[in-house]
N, C-alpha and C. Protein backbone atom coordinates (compact mmCIF):
# COMPACT_ATOMS: atom_id res chain seq x y z
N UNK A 1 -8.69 3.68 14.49
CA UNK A 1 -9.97 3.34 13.92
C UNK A 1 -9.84 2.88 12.48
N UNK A 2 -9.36 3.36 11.96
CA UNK A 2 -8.99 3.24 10.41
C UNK A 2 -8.42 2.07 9.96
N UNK A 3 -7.28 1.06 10.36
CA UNK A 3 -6.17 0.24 10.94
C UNK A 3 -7.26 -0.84 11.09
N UNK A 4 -8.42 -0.78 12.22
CA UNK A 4 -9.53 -1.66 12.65
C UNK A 4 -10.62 -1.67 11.69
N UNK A 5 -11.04 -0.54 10.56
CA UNK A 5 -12.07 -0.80 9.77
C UNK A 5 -11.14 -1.19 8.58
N UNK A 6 -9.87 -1.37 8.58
CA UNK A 6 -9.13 -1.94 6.71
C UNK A 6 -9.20 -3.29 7.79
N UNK A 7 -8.78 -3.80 8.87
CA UNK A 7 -8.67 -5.00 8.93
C UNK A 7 -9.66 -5.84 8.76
N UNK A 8 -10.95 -5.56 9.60
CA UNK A 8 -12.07 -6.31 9.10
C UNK A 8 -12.69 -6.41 7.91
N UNK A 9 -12.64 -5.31 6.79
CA UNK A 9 -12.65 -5.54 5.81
C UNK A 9 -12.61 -6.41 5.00
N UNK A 10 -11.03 -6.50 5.67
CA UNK A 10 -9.97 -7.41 4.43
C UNK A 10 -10.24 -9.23 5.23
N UNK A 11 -10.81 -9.11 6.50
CA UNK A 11 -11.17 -10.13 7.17
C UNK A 11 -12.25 -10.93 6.48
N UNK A 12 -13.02 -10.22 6.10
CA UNK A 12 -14.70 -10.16 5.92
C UNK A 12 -14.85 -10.75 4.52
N UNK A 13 -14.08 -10.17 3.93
CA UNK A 13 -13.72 -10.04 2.17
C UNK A 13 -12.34 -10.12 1.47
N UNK A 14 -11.67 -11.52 2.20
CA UNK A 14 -10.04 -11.52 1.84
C UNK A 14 -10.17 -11.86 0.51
N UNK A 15 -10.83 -11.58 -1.01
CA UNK A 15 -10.51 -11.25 -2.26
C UNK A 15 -9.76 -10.21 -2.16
N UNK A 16 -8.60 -10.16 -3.32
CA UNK A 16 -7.90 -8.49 -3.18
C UNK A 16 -8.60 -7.73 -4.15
N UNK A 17 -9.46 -8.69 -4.95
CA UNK A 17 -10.34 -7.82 -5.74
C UNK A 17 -11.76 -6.73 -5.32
N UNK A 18 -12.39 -7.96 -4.19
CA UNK A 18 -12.73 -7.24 -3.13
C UNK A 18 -12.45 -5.95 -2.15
N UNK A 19 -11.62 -6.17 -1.47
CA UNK A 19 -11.14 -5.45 -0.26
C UNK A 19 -10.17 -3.83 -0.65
N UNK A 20 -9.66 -4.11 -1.74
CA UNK A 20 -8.60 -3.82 -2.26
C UNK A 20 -8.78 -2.07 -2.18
N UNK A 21 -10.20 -1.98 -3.53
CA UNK A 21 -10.70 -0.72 -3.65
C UNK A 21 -11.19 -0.20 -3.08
N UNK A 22 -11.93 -0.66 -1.91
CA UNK A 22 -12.19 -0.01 -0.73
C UNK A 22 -11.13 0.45 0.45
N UNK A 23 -9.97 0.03 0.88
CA UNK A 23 -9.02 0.01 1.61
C UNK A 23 -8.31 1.45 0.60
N UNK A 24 -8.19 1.25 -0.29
CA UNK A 24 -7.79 2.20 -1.29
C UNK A 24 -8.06 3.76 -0.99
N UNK A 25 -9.83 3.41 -1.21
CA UNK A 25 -10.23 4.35 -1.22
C UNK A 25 -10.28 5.34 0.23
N UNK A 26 -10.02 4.27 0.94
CA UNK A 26 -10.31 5.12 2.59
C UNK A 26 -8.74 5.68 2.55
N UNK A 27 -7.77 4.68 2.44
CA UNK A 27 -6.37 5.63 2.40
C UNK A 27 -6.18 7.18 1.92
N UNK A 28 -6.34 6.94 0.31
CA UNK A 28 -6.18 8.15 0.25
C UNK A 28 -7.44 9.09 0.80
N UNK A 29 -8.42 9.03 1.00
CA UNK A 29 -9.60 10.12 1.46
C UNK A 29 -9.32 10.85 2.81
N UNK A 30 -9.07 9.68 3.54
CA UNK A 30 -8.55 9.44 5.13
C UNK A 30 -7.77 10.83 5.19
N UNK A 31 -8.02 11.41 6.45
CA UNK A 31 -7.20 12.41 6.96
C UNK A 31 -6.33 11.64 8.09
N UNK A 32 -5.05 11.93 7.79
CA UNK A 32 -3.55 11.31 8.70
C UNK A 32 -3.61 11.98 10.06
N UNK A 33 -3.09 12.39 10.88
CA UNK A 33 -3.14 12.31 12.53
C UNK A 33 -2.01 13.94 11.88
N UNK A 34 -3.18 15.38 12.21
CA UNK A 34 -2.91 16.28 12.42
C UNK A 34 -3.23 17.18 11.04
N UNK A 35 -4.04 16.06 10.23
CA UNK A 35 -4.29 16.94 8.88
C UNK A 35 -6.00 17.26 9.08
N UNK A 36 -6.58 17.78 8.36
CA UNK A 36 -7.80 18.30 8.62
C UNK A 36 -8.12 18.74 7.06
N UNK A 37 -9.79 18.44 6.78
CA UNK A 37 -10.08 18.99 5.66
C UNK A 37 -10.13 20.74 5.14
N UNK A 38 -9.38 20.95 4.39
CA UNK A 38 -9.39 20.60 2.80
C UNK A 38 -8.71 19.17 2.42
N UNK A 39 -7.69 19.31 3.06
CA UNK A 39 -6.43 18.62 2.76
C UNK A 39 -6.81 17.13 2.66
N UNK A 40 -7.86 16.54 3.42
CA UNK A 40 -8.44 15.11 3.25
C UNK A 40 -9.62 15.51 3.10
N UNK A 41 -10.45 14.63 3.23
CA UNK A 41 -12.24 14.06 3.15
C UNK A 41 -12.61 14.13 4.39
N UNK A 42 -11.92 13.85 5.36
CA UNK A 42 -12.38 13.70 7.05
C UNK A 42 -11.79 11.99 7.63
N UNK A 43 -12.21 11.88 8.75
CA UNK A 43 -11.61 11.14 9.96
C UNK A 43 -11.64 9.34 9.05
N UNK A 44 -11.01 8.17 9.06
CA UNK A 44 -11.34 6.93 8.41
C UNK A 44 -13.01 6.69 8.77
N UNK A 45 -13.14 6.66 10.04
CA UNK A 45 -14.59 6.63 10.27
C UNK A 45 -15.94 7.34 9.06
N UNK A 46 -15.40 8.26 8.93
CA UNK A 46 -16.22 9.15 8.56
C UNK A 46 -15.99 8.96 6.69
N UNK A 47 -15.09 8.59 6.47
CA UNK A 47 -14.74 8.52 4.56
C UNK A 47 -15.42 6.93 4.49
N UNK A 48 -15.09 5.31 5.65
CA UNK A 48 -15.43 4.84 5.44
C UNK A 48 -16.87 3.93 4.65
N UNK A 49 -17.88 4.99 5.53
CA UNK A 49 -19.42 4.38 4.24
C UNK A 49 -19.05 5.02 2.57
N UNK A 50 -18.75 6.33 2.59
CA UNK A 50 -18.65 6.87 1.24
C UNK A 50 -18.17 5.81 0.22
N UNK A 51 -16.55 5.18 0.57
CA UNK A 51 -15.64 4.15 0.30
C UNK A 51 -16.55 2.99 -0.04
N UNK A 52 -17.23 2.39 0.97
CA UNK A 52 -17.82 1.08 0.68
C UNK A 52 -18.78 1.09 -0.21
N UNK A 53 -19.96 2.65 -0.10
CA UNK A 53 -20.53 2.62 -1.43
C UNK A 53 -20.30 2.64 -2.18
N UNK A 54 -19.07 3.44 -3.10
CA UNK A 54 -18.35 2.89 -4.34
C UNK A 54 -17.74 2.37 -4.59
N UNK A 55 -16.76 1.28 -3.69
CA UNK A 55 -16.49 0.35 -4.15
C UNK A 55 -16.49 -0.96 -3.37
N UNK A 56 -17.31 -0.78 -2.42
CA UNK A 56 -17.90 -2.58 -2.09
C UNK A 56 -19.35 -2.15 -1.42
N UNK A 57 -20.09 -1.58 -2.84
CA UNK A 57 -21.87 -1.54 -2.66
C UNK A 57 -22.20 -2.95 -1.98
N UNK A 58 -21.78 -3.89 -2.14
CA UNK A 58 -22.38 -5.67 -1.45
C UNK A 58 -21.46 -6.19 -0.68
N UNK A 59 -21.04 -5.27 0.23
CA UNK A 59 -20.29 -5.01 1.57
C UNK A 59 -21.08 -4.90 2.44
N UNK A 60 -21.70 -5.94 3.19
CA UNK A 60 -22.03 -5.83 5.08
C UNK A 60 -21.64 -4.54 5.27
N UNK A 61 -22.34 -3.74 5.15
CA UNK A 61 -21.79 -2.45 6.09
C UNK A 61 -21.95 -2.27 7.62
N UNK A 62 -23.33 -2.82 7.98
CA UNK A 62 -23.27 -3.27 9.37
C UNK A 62 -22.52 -4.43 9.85
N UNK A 63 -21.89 -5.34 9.32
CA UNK A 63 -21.11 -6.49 10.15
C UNK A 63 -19.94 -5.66 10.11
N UNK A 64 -18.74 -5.18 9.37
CA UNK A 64 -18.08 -3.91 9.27
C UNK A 64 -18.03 -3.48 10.49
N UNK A 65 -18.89 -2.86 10.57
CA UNK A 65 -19.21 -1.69 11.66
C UNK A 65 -18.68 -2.66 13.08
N UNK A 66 -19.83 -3.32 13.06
CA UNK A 66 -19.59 -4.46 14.82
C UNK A 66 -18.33 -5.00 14.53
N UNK A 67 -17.72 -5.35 13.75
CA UNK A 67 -16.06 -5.88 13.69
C UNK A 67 -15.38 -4.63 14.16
N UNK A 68 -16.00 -3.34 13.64
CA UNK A 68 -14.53 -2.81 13.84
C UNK A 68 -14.75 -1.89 15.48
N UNK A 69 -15.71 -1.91 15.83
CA UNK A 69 -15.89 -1.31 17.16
C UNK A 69 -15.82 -2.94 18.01
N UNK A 70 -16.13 -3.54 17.98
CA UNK A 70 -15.78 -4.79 18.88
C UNK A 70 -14.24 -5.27 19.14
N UNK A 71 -14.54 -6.43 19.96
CA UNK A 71 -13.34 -7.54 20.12
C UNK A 71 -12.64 -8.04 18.72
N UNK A 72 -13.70 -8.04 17.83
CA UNK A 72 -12.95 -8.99 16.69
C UNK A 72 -11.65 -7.94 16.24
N UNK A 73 -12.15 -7.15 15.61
CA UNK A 73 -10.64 -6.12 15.64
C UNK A 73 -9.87 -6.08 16.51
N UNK A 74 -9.73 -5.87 17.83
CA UNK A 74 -8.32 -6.27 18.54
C UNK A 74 -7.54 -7.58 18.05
N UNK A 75 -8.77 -8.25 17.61
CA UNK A 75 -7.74 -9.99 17.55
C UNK A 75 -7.38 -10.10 16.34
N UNK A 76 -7.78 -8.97 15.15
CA UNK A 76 -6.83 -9.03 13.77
C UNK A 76 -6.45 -7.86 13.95
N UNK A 77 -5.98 -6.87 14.57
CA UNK A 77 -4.99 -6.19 14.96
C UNK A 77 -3.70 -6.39 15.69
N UNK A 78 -4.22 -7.44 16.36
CA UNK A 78 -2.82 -8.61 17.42
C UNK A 78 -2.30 -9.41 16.11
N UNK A 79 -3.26 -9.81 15.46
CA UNK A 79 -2.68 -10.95 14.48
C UNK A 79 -1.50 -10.46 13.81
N UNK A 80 -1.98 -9.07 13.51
CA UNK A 80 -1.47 -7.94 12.45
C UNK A 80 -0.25 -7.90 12.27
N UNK A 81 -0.10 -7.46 14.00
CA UNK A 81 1.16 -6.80 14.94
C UNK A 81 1.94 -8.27 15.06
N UNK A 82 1.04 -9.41 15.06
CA UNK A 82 2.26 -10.60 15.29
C UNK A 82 3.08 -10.95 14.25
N UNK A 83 2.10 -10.68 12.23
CA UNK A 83 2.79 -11.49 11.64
C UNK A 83 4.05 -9.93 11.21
N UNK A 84 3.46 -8.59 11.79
CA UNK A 84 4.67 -7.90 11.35
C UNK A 84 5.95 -8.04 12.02
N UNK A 85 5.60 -8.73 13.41
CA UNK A 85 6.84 -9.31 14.23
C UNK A 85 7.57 -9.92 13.68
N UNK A 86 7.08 -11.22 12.73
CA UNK A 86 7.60 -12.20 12.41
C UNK A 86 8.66 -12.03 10.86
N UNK A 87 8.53 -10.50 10.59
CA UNK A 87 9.09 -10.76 9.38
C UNK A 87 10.62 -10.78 9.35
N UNK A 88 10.62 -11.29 8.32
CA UNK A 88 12.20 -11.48 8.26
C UNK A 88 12.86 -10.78 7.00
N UNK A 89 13.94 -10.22 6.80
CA UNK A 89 14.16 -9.45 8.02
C UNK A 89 12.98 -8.62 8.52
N UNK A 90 13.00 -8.26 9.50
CA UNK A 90 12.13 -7.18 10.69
C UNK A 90 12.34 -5.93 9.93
N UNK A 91 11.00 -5.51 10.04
CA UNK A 91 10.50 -4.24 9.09
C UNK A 91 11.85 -2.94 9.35
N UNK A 92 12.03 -2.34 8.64
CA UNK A 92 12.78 -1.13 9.09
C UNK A 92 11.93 -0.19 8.84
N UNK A 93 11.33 0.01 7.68
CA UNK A 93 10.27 1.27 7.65
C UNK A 93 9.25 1.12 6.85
N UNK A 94 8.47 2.27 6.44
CA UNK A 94 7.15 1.86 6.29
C UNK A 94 6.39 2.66 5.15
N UNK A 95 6.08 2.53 4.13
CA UNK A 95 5.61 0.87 4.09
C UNK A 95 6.64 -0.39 3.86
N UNK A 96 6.82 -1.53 4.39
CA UNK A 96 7.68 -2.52 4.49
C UNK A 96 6.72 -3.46 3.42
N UNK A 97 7.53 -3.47 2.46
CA UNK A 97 6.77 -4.37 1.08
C UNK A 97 7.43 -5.60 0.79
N UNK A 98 6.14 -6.62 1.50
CA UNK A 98 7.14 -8.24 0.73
C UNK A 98 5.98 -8.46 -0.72
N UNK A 99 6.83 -9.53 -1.86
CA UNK A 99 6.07 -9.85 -2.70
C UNK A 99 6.47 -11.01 -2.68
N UNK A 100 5.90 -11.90 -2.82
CA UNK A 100 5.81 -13.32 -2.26
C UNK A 100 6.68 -14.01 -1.48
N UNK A 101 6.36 -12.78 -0.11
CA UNK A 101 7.32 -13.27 1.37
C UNK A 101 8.72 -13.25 0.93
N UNK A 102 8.93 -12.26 -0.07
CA UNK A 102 10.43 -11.80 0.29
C UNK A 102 10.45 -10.19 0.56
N UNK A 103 11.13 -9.78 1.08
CA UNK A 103 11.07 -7.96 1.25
C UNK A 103 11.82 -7.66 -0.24
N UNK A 104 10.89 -6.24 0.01
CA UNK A 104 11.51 -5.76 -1.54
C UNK A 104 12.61 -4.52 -1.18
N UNK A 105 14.14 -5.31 -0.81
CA UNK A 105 15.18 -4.07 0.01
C UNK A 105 15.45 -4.87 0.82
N UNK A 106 15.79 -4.06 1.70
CA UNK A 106 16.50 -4.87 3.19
C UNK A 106 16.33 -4.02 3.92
N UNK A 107 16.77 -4.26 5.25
CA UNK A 107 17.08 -3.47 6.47
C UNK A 107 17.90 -2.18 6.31
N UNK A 108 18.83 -2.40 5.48
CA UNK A 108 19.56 -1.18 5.35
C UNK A 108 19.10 -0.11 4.65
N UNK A 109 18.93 1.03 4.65
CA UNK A 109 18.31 2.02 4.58
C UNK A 109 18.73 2.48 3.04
N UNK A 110 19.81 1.91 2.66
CA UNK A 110 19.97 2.66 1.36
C UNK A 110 19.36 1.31 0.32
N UNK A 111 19.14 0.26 0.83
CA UNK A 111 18.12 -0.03 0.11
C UNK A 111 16.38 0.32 -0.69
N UNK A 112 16.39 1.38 0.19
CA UNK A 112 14.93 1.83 0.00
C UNK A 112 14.54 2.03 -1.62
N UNK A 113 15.63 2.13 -1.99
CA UNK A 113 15.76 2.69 -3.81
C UNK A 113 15.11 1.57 -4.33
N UNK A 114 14.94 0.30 -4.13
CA UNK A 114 14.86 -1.12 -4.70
C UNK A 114 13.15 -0.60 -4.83
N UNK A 115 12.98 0.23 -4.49
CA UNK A 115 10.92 0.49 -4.67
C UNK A 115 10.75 1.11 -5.31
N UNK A 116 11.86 1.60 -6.41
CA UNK A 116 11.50 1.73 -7.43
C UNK A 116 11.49 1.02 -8.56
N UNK A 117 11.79 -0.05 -8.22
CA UNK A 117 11.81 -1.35 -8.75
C UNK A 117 10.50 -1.83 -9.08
N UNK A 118 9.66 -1.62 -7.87
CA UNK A 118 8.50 -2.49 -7.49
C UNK A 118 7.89 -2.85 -8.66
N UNK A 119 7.32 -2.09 -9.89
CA UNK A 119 6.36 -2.78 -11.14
C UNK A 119 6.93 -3.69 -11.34
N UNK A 120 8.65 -3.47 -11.94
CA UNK A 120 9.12 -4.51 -12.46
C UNK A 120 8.85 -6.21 -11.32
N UNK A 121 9.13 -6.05 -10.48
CA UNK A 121 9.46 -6.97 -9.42
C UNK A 121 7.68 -8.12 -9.49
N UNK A 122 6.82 -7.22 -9.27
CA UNK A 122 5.47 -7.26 -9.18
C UNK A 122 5.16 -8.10 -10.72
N UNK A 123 5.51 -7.34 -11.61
CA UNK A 123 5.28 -8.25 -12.80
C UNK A 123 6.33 -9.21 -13.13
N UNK A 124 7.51 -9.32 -12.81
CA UNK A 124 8.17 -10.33 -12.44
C UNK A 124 7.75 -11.91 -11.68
N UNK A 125 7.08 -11.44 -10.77
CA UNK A 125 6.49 -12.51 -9.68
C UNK A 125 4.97 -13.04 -10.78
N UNK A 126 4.49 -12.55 -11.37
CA UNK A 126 3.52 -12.80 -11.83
C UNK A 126 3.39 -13.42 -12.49
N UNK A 127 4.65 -12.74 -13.84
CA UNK A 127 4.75 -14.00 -14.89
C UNK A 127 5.20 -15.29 -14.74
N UNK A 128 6.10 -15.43 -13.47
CA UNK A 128 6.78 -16.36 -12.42
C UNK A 128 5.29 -17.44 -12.76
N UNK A 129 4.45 -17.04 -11.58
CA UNK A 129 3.77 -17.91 -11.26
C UNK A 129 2.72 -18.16 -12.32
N UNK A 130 2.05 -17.50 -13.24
CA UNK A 130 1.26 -17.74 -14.31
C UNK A 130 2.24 -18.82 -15.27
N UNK A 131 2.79 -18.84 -15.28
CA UNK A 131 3.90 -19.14 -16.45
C UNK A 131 3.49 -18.64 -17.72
N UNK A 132 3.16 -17.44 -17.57
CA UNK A 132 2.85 -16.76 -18.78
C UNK A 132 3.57 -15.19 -19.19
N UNK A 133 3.75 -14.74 -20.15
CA UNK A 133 4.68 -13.75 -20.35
C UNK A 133 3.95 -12.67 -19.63
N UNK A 134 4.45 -11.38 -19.09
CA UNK A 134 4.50 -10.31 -18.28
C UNK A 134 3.35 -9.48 -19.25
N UNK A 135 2.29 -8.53 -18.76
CA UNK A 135 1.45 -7.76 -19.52
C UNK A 135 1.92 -6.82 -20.28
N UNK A 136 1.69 -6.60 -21.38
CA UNK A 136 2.64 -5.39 -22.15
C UNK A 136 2.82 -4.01 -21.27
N UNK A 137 2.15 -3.83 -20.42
CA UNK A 137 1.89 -2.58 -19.60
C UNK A 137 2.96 -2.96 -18.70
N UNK A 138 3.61 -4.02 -18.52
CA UNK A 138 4.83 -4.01 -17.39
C UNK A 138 5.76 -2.82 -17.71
N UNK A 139 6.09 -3.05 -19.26
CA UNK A 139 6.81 -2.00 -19.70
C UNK A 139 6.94 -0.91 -19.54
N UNK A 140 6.17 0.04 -19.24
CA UNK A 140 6.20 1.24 -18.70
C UNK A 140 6.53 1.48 -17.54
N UNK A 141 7.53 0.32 -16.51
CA UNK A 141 7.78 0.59 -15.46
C UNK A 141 8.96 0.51 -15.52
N UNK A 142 10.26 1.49 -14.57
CA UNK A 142 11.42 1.30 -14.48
C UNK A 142 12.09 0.31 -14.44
N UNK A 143 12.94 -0.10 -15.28
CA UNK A 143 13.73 -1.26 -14.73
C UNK A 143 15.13 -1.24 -14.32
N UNK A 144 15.62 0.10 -14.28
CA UNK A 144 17.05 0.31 -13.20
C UNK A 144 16.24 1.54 -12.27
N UNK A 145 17.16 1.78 -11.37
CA UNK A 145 17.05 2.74 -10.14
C UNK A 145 17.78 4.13 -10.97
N UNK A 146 16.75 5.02 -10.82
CA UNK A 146 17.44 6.21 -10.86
C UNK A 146 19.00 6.90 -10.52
N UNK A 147 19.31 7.34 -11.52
CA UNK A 147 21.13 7.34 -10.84
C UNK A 147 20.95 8.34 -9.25
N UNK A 148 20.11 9.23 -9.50
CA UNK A 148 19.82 10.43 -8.69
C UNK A 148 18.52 10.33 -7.99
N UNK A 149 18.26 9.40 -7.12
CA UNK A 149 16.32 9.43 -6.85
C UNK A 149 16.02 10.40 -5.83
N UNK A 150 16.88 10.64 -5.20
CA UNK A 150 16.63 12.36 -4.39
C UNK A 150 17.51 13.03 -4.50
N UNK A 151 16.98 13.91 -5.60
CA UNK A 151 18.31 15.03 -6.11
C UNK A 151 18.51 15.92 -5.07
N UNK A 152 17.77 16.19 -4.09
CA UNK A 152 18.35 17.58 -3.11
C UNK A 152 18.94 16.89 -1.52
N UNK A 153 19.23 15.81 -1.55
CA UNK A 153 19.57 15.45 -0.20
C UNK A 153 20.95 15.78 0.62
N UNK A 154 21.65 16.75 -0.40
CA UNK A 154 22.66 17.22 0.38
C UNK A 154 22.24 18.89 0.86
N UNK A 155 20.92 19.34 0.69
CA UNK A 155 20.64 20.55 1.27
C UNK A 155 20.00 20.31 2.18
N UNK A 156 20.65 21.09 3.49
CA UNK A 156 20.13 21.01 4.70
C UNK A 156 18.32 21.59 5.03
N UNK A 157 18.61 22.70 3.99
CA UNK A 157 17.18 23.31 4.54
C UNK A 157 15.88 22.73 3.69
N UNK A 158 16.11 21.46 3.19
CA UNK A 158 14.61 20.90 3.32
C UNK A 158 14.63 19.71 3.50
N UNK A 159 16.07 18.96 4.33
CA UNK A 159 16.19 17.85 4.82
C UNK A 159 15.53 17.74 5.89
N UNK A 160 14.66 18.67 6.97
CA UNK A 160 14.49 19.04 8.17
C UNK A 160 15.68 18.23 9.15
N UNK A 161 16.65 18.24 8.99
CA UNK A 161 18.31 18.42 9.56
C UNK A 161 18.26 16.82 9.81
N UNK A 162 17.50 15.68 9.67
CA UNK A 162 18.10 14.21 9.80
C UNK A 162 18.80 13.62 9.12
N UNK A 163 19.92 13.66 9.02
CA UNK A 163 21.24 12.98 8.91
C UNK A 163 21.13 13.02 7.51
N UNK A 164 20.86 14.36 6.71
CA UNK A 164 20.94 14.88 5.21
C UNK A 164 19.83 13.79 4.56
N UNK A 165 18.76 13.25 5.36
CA UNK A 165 17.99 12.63 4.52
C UNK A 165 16.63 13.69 4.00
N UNK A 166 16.33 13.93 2.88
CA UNK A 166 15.23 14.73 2.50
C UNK A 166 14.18 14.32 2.72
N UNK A 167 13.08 14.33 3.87
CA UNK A 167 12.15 13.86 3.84
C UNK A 167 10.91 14.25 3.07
N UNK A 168 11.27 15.33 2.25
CA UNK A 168 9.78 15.96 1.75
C UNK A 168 9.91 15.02 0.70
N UNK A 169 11.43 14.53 -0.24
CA UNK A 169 11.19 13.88 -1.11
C UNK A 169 10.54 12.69 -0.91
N UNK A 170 11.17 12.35 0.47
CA UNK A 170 10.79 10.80 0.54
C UNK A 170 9.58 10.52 0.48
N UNK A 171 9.15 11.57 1.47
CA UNK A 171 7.37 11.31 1.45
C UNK A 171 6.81 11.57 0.33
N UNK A 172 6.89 12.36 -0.80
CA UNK A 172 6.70 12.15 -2.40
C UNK A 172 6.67 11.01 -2.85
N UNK A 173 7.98 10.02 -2.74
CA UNK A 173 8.20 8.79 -3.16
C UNK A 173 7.39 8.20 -2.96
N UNK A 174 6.95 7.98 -1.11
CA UNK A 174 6.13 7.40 -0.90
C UNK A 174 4.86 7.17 -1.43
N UNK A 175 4.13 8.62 -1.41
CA UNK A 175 2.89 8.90 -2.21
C UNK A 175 2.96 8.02 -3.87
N UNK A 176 4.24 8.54 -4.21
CA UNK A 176 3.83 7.57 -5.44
C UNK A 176 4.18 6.12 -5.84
N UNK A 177 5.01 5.89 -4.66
CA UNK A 177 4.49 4.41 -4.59
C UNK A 177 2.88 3.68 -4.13
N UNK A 178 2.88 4.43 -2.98
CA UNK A 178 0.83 3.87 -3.32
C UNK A 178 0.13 4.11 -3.99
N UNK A 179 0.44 4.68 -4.88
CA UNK A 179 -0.43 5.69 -6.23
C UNK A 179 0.38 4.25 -7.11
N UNK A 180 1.31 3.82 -7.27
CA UNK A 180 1.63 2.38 -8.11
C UNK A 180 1.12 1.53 -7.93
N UNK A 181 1.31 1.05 -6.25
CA UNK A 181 0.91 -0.13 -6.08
C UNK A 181 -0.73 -0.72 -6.56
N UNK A 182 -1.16 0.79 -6.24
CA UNK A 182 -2.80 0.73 -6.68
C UNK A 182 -2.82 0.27 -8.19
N UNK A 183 -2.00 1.25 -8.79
CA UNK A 183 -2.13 1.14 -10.68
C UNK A 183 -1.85 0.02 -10.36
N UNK A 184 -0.85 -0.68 -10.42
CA UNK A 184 -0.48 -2.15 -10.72
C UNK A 184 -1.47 -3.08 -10.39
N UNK A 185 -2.14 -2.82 -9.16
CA UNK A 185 -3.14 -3.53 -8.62
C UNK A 185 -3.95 -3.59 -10.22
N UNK A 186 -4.96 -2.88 -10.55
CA UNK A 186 -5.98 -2.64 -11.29
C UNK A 186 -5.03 -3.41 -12.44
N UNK A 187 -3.91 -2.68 -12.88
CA UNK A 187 -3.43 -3.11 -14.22
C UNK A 187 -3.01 -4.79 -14.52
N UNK A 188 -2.91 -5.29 -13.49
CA UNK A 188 -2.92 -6.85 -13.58
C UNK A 188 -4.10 -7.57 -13.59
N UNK A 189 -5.17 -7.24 -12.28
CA UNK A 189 -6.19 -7.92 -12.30
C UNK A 189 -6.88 -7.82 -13.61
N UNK A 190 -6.67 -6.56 -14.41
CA UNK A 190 -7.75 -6.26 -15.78
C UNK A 190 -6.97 -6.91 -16.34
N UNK A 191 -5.71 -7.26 -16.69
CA UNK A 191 -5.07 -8.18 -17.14
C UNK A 191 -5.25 -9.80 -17.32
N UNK A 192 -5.14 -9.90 -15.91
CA UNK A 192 -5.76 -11.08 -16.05
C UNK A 192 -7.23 -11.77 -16.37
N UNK A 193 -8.07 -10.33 -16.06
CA UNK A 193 -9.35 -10.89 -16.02
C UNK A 193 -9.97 -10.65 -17.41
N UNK A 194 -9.11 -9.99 -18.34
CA UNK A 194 -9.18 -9.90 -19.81
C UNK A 194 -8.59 -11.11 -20.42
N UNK A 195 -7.63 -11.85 -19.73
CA UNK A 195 -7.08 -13.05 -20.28
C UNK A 195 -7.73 -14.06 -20.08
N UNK A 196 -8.76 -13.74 -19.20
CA UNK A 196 -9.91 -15.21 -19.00
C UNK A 196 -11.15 -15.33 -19.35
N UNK A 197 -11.62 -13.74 -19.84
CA UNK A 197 -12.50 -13.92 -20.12
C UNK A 197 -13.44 -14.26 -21.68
């Protein structure tokens, strides 16, 4: 359900300025498949109106709705599933992050470190295409890889025993990579939209 109300969304309202903070907001609120409130807000269904009222108040909330219980969502959910087919290389895990249709890493797994890269990379691509120098706020983002980015991965007992990989860290990582991608989000667009206005 959740998957079908970010797609039409982002269908409805492909600004990322638009879509962005709302998709945002349902992520983190959203309860994941076996969590239950405290721990979230409740089901995507259910965080979704909250979401759109604060941050897409002049959001169709009823066209929304018929997109995401209808046909039209299967056919940007197929779309979804086709262009994740198509990537190159083919996703290994997830989240699988391209920035302007290149992956950020590779297939190989010990690439995953390269996401901590991401600000730099992100404001890299930016100043790329603006042809304008990078926001002073790039700076506060790493620009080598940690010598150590999961210090406990040779202890078994909180690797839950897969091949000495720590997943509690990873999933940390993870968390704070969408907790970046978001900052970065905001910290460019105010960027830019301070540079134009």
């Amino acid at each position: 359900a959740g998957n079908a109300v970010e797609s039409c969304i982002q269908a409805q309202y492909p600004k990322q300025e638009q879509f962005f903070p709302v998709i945002d907001c349902i992520e983190k609120r959203a309860c994941a498949e076996d969590q239950h409130p405290p721990a979230c807000s409740g089901s995507p269904a259910q965080v979704t109106g909250r979401c759109l009222s604060e941050f897409g108040p002049d959001m169709d909330k009823d066209a929304i709705e018929r997109c995401a219980s209808g046909t039209d969502a299967n056919k940007l959910l197929l779309d979804n599933a086709l262009a994740t087919a198509q990537l190159q290389p083919a996703k290994a895990w997830v989240p699988w992050v391209t920035i302007d249709g290149k992956n950020l890493g590779g297939p190989d797994p010990s690439t995953f470190t390269q996401m901590f890269l991401i600000g730099q990379v992100v404001c890299g691509v930016w100043a790329n295409k603006t042809g304008q120098e990078a926001p002073k706020e790039c700076a506060q983002f790493p620009s080598t890889i940690p010598k150590d980015p999961y210090p406990d991965e040779d202890d078994d007992s909180s690797s839950g025993g897969s091949e000495g990989v720590n997943w509690w860290i990873v999933g940390l990582s993870l968390v704070a990579f969408i907790g970046a991608i978001a900052a970065m989000y905001f910290l460019l667009y105010n960027a830019t939209k301070t540079d134009t206005d």
